[in-house]
N, C-alpha and C. Protein backbone atom coordinates (compact mmCIF):
# COMPACT_ATOMS: atom_id res chain seq x y z
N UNK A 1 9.32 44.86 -32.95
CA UNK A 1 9.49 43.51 -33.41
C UNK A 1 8.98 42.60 -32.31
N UNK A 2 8.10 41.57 -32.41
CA UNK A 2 7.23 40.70 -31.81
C UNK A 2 7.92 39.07 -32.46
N UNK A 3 8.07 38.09 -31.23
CA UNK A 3 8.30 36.80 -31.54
C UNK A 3 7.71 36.09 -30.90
N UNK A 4 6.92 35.00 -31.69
CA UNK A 4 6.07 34.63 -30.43
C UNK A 4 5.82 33.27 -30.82
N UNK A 5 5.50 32.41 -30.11
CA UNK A 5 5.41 30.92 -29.97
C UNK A 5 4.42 30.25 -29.97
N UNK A 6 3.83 29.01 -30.63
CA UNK A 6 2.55 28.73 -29.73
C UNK A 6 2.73 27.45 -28.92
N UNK A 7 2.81 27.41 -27.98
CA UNK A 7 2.73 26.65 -26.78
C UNK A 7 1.69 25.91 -26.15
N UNK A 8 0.73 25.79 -27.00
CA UNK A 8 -0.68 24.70 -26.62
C UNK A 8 -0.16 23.73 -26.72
N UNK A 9 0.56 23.17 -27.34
CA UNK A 9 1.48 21.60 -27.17
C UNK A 9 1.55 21.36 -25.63
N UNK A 10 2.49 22.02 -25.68
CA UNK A 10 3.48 22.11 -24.49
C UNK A 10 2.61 22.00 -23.45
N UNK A 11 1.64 23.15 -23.33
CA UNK A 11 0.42 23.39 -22.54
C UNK A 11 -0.49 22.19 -21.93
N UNK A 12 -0.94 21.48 -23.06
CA UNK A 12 -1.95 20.42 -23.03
C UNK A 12 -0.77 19.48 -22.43
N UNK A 13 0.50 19.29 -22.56
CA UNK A 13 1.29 18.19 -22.26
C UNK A 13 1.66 18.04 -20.49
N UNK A 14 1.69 19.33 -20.51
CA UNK A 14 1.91 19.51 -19.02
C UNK A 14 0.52 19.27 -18.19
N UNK A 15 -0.55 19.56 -18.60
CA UNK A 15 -2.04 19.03 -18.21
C UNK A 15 -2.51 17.50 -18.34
N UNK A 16 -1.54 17.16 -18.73
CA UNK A 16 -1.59 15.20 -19.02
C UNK A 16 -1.05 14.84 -17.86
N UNK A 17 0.41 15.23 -18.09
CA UNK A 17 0.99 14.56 -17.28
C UNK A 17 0.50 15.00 -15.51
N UNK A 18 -0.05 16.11 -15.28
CA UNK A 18 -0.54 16.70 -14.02
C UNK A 18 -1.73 15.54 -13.73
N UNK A 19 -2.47 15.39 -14.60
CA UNK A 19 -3.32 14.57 -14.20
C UNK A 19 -2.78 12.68 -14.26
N UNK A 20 -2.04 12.71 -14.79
CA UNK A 20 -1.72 10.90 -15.01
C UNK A 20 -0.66 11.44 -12.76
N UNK A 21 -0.24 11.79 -12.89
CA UNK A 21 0.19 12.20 -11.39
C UNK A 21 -0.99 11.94 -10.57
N UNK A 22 -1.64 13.06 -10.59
CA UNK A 22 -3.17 12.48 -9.98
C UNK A 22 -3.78 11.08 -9.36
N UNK A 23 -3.61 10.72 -10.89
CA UNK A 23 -4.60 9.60 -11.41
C UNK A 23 -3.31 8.47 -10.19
N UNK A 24 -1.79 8.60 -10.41
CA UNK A 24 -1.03 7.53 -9.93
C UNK A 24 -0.95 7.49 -8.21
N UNK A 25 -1.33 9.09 -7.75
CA UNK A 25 -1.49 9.31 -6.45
C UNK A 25 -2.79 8.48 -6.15
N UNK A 26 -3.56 8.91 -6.16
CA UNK A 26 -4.86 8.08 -5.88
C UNK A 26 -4.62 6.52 -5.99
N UNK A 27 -4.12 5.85 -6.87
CA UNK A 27 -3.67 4.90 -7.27
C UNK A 27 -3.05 3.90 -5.84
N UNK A 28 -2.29 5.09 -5.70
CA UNK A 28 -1.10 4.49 -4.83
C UNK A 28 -1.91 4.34 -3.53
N UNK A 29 -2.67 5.57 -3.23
CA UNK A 29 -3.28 5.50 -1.85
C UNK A 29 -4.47 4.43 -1.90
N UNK A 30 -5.07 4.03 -2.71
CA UNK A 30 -5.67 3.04 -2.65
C UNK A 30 -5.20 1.68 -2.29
N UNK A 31 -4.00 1.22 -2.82
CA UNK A 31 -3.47 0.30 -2.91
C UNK A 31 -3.03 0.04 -1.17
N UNK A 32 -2.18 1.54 -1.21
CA UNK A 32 -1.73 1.73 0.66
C UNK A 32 -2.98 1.54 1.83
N UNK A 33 -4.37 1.67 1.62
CA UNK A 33 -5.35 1.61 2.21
C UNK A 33 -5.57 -0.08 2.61
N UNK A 34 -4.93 -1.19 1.32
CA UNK A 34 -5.68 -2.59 1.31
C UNK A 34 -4.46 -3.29 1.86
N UNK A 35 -3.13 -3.17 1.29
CA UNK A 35 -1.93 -4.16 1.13
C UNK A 35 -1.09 -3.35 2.36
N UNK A 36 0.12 -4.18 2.79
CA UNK A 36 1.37 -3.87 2.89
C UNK A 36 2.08 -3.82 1.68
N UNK A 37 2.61 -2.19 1.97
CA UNK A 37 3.59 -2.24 0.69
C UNK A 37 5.08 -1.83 1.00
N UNK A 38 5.88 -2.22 0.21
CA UNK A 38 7.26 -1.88 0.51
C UNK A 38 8.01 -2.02 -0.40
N UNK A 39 9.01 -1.00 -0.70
CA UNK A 39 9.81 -0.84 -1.79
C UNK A 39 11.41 -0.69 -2.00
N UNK A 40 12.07 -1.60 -2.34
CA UNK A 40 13.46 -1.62 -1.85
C UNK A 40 14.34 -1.19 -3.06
N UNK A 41 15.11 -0.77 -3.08
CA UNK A 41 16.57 -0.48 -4.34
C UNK A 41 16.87 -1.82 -4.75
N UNK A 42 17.60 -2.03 -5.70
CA UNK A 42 17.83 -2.97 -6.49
C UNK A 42 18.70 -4.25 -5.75
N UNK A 43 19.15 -3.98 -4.78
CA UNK A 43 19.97 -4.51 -3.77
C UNK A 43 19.01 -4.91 -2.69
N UNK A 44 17.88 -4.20 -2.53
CA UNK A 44 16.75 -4.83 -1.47
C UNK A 44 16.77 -4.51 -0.31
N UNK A 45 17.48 -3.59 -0.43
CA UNK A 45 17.18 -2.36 0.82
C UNK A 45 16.00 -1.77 1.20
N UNK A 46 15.01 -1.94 2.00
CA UNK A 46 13.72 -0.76 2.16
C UNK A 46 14.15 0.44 2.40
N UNK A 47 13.17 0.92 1.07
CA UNK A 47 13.49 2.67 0.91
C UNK A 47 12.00 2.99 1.15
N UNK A 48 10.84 2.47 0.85
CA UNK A 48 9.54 2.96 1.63
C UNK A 48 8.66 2.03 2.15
N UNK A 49 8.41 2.05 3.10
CA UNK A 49 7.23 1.04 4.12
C UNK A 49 5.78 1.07 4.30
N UNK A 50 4.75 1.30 3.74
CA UNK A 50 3.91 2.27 3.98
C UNK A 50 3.20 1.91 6.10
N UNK A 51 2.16 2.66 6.40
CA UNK A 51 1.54 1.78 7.52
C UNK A 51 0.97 0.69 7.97
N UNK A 52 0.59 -0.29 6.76
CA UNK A 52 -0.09 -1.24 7.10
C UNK A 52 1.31 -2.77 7.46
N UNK A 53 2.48 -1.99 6.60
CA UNK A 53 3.89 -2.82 7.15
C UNK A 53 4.08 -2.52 8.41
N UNK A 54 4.29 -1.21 8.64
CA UNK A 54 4.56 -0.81 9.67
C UNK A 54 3.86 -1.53 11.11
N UNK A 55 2.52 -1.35 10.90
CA UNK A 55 1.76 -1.85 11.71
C UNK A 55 1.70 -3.53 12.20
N UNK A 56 1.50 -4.09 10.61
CA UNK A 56 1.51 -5.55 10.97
C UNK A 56 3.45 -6.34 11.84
N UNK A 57 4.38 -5.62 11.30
CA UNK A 57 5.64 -6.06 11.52
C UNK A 57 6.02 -5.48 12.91
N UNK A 58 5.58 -4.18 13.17
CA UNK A 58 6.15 -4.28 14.95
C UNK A 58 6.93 -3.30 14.70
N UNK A 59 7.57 -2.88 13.56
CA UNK A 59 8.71 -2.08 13.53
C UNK A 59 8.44 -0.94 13.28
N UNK A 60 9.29 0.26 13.55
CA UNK A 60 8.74 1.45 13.06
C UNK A 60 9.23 1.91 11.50
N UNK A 61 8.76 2.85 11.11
CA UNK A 61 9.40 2.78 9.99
C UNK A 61 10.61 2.94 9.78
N UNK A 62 11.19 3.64 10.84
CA UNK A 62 12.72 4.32 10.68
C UNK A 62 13.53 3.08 10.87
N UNK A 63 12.85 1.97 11.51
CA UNK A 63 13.78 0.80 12.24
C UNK A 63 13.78 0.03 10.55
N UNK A 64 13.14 -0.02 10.10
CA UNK A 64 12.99 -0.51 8.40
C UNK A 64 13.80 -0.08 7.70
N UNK A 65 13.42 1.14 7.21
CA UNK A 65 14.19 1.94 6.14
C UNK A 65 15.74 1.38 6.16
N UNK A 66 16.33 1.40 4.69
CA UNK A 66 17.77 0.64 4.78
C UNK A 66 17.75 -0.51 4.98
N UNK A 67 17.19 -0.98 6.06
CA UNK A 67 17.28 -2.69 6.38
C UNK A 67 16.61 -3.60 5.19
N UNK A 68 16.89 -4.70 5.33
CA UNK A 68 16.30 -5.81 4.03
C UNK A 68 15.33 -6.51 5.07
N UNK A 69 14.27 -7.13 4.20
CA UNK A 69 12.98 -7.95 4.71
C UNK A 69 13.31 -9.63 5.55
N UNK A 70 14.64 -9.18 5.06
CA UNK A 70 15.03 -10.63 6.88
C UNK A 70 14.94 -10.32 7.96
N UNK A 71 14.69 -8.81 7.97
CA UNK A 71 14.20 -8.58 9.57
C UNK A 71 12.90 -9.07 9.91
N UNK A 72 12.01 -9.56 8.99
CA UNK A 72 10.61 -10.35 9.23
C UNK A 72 10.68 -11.80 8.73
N UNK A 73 12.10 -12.13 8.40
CA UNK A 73 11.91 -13.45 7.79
C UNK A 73 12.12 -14.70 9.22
N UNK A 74 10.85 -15.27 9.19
CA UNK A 74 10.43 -16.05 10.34
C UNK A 74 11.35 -17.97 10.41
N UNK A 75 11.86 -18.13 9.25
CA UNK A 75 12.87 -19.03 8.93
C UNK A 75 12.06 -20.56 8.59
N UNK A 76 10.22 -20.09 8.17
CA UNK A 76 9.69 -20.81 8.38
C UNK A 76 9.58 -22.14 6.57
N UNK A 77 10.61 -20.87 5.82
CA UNK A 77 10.56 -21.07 4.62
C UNK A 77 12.44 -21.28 4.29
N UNK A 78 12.88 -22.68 3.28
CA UNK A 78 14.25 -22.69 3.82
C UNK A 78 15.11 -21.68 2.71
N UNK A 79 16.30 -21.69 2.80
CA UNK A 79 16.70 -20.67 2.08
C UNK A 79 17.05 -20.96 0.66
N UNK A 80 16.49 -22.20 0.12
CA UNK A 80 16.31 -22.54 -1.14
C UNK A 80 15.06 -21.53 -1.84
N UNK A 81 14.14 -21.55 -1.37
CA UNK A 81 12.95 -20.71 -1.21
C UNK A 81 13.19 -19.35 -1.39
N UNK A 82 14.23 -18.57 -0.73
CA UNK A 82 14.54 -17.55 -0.82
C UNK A 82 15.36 -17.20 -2.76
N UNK A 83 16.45 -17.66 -2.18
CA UNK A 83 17.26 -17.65 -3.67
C UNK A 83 16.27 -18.05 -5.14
N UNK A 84 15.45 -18.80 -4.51
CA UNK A 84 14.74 -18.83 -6.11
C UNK A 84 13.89 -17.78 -6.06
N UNK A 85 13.43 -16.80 -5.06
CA UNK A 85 12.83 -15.61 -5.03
C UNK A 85 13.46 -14.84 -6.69
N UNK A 86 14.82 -14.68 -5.30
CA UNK A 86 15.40 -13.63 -5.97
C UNK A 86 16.19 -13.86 -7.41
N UNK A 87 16.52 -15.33 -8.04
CA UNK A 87 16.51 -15.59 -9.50
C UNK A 87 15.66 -15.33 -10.22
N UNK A 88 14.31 -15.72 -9.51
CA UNK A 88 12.89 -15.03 -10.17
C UNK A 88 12.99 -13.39 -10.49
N UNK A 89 13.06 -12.26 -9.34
CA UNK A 89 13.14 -10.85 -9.62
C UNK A 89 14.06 -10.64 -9.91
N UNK A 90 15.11 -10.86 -9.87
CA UNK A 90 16.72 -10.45 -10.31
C UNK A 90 16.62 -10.73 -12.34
N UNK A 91 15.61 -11.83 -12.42
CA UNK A 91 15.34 -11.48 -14.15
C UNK A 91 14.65 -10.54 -14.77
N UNK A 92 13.67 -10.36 -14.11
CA UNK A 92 12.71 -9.38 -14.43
C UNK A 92 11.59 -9.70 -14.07
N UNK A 93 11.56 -10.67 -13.24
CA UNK A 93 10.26 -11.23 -13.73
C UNK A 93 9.50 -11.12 -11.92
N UNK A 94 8.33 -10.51 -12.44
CA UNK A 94 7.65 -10.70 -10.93
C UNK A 94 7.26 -12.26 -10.19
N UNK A 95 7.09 -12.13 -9.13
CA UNK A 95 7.13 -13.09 -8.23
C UNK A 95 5.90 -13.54 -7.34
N UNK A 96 5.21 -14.27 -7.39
CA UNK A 96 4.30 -14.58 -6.20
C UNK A 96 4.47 -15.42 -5.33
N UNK A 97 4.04 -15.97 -3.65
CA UNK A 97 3.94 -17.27 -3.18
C UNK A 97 3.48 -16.46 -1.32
N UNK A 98 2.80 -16.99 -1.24
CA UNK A 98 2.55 -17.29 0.15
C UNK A 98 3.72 -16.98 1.47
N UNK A 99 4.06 -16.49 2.10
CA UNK A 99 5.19 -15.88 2.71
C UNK A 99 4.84 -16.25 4.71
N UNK A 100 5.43 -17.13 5.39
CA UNK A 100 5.48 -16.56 6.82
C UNK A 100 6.37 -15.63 7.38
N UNK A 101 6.31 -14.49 8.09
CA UNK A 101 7.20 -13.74 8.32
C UNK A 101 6.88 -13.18 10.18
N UNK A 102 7.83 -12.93 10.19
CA UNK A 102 7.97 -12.84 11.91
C UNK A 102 7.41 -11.53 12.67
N UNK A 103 6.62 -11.03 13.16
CA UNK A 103 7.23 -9.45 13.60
C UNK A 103 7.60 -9.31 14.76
N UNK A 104 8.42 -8.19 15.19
CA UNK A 104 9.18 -7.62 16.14
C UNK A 104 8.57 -8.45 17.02
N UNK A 105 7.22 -8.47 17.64
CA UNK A 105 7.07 -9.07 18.93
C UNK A 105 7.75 -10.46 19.02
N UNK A 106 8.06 -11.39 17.94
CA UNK A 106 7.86 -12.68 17.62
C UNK A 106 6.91 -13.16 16.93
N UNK A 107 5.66 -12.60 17.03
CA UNK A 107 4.59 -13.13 16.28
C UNK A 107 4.82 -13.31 15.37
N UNK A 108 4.11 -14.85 14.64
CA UNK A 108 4.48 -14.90 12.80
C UNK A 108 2.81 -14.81 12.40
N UNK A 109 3.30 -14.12 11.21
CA UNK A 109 2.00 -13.50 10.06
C UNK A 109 2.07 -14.22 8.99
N UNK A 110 1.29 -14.35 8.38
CA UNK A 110 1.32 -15.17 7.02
C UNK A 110 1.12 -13.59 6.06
N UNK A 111 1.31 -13.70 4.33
CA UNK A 111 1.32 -12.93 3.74
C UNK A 111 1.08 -13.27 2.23
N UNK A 112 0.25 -13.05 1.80
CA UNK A 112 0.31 -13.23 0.03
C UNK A 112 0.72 -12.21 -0.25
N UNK A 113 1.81 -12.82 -1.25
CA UNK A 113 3.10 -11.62 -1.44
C UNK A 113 3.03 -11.62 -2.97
N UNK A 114 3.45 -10.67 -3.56
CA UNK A 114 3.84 -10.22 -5.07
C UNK A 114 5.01 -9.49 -4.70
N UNK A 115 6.13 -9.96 -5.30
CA UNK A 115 7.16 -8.72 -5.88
C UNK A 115 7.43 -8.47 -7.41
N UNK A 116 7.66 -6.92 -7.66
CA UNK A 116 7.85 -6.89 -9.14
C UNK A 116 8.80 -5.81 -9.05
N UNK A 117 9.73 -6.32 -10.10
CA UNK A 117 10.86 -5.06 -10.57
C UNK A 117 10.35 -4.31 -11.26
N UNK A 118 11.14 -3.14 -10.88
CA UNK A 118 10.58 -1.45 -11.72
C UNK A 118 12.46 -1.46 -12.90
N UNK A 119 11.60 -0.76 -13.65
CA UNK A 119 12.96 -0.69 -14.53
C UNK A 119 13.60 0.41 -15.02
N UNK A 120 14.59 1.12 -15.12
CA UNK A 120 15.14 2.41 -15.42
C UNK A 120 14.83 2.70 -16.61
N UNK A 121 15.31 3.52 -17.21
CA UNK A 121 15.46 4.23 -18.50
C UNK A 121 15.97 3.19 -20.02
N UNK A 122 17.11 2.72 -19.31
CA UNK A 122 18.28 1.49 -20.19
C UNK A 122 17.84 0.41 -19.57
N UNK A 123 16.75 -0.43 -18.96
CA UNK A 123 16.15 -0.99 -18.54
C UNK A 123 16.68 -1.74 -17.61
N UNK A 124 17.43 -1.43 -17.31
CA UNK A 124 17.67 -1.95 -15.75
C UNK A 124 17.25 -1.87 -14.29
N UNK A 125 16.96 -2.83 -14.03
CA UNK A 125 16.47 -2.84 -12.50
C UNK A 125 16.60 -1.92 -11.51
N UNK A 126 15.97 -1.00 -10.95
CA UNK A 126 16.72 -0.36 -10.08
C UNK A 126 15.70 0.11 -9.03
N UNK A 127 14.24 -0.77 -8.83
CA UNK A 127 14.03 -1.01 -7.64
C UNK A 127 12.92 -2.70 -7.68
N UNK A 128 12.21 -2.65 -6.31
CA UNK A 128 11.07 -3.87 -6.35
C UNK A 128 10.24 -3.55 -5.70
N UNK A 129 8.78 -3.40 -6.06
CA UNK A 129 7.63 -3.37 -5.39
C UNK A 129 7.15 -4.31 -4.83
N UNK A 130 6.69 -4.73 -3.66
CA UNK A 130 6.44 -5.66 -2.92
C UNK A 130 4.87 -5.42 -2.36
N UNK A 131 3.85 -6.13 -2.71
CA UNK A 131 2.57 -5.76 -2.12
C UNK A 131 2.11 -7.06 -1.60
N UNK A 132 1.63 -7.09 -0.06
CA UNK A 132 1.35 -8.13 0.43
C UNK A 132 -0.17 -8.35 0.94
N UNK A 133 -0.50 -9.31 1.18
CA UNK A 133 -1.97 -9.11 1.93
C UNK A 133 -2.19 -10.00 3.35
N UNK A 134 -2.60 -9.78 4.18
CA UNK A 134 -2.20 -10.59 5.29
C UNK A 134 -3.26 -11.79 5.28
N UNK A 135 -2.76 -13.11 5.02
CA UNK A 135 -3.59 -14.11 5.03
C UNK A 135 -3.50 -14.92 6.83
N UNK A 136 -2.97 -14.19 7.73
CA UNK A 136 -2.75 -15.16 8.52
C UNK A 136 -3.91 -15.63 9.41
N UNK A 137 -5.14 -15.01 9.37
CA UNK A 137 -6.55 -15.47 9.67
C UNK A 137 -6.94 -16.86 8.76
N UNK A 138 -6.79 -17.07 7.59
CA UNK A 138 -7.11 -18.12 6.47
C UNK A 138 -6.33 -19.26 6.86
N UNK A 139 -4.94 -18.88 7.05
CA UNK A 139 -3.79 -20.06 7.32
C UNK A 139 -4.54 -20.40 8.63
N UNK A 140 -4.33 -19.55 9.34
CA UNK A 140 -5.10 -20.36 10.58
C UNK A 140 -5.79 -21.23 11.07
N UNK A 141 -6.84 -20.54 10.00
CA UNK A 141 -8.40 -21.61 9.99
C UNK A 141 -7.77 -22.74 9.01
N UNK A 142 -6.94 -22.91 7.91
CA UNK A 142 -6.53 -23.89 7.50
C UNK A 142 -6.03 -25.07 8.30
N UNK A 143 -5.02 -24.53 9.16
CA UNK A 143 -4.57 -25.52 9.98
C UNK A 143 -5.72 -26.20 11.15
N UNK A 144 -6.11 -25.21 11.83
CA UNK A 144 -7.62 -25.77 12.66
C UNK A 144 -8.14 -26.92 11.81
N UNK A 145 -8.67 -26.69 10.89
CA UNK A 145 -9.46 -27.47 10.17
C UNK A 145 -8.60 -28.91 9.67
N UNK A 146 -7.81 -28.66 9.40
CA UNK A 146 -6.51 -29.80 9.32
C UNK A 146 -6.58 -30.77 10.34
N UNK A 147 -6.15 -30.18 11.48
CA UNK A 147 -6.54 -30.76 12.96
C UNK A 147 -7.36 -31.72 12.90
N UNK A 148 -8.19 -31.09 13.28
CA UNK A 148 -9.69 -31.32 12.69
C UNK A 148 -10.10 -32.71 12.69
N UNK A 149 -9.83 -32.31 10.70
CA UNK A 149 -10.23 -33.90 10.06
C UNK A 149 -9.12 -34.92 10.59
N UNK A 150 -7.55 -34.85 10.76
CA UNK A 150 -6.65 -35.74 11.32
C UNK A 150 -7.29 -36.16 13.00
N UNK A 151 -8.11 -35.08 14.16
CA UNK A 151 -8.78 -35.78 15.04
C UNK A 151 -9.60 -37.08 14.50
N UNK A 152 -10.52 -36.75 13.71
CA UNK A 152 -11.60 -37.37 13.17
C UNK A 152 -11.15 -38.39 12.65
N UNK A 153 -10.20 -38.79 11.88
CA UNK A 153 -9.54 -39.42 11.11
C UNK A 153 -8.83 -40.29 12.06
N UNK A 154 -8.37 -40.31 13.12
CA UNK A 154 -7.63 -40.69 14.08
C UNK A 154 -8.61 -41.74 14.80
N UNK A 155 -9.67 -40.94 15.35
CA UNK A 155 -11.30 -41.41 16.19
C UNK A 155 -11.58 -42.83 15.42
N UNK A 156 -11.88 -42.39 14.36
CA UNK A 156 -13.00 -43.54 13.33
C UNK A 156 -11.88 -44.71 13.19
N UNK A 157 -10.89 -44.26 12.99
CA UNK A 157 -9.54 -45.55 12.67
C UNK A 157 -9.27 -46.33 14.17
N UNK A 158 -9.31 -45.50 15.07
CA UNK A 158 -8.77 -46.26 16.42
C UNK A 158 -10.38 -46.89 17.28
N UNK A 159 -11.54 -46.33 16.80
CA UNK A 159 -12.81 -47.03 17.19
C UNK A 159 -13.45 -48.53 16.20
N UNK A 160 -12.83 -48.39 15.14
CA UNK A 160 -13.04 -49.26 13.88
C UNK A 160 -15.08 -48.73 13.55
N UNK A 161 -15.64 -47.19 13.43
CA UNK A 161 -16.32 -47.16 13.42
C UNK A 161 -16.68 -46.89 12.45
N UNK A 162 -17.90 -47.00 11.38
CA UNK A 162 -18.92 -46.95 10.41
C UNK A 162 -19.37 -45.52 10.61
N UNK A 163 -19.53 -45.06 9.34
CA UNK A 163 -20.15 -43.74 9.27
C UNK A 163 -21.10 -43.92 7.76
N UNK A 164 -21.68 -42.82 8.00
CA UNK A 164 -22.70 -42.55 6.19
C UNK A 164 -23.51 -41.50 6.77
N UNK A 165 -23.79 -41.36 5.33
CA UNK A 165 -24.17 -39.30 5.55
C UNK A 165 -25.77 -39.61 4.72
N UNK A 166 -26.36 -38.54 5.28
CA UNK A 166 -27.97 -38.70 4.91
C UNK A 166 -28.34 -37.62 4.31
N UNK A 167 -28.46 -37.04 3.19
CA UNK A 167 -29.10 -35.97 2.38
C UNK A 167 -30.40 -35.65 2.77
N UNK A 168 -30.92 -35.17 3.64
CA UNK A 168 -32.46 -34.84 3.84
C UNK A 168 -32.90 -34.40 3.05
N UNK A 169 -32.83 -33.64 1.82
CA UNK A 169 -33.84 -32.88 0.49
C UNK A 169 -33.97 -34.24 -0.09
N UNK A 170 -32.78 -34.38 -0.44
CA UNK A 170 -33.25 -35.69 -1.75
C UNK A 170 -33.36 -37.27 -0.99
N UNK A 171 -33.18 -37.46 0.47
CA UNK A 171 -33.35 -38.51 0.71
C UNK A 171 -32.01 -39.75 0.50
N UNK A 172 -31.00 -39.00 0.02
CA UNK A 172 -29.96 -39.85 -0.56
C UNK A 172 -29.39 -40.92 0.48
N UNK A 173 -28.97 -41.61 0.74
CA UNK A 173 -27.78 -42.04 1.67
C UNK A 173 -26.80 -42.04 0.92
């Protein structure tokens, strides 16, 4: 007596999902190659840091893990700012804005930040992805340039001087 099954379902199902794995590894390491990423429990604990956090913040990873992201919060943003963060992700809803944050040395970094909640089974929250990009070269040159025109702006007002600009192609004044 012979009983027997056919299992190409099953087969092909387990070959999906092997590859959507794949497909999410690669995924991930790509992402880990460009951004700081970091991922906290629903409470906002860091449970993973990758290196480019690691690196830009000063800290090691072990000094992270468990701790919450006020260990980089530079106080440059007030804590109104904060709480509407977290009314924002605490709904569901992902989050963007521009971020200064401190690292270990003291140094502050600027950051374009995204956070987004991941959701369980019964859809509840139960972690946040956080991917950042370090803008603090851009802010920089923002403020320089700020400078800048307020020198310039300062000059022409306290000289009472005349200016006009000359288009050389078209001859304009």
């Amino acid at each position: 007596i012979a009983i027997a099954s056919d299992i190409t379902a099953q087969y092909n199902a387990g070959d999906q999902v092997a590859a959507a794995l794949r497909e999410n590894e690669q995924l991930m390491d790509a992402i880990n190659k460009h951004s700081i990423v970091s991922i906290t429990d629903h409470l906002g604990h860091i449970t993973y840091a990758n290196d480019m956090f690691t690196t830009i913040s000063g800290y090691t990873r072990e000094e992270l893990l468990g701790q919450d992201h006020r260990m980089v919060k530079s106080d440059r943003q007030p804590d109104v700012f904060w709480e509407a963060m977290w009314k924002v992700i605490s709904a569901g809803t992902t989050w963007r804005a521009t971020v200064c944050n401190r690292a270990k040395s003291g140094t502050l970094y600027w950051v374009d930040t995204v956070i987004a909640p991941f959701f369980d089974e019964a859809g509840n929250i139960n972690r946040y992805i956080s991917i950042r990009t370090d803008v603090t070269a851009a802010r920089t040159a923002q403020a320089a340039l700020a400078y800048e025109r307020e020198h310039l702006r300062a000059i022409l007002e306290g000289t009472d001087a005349g200016t006009w600009e000359w288009e050389v192609p078209t001859e304009k004044l």
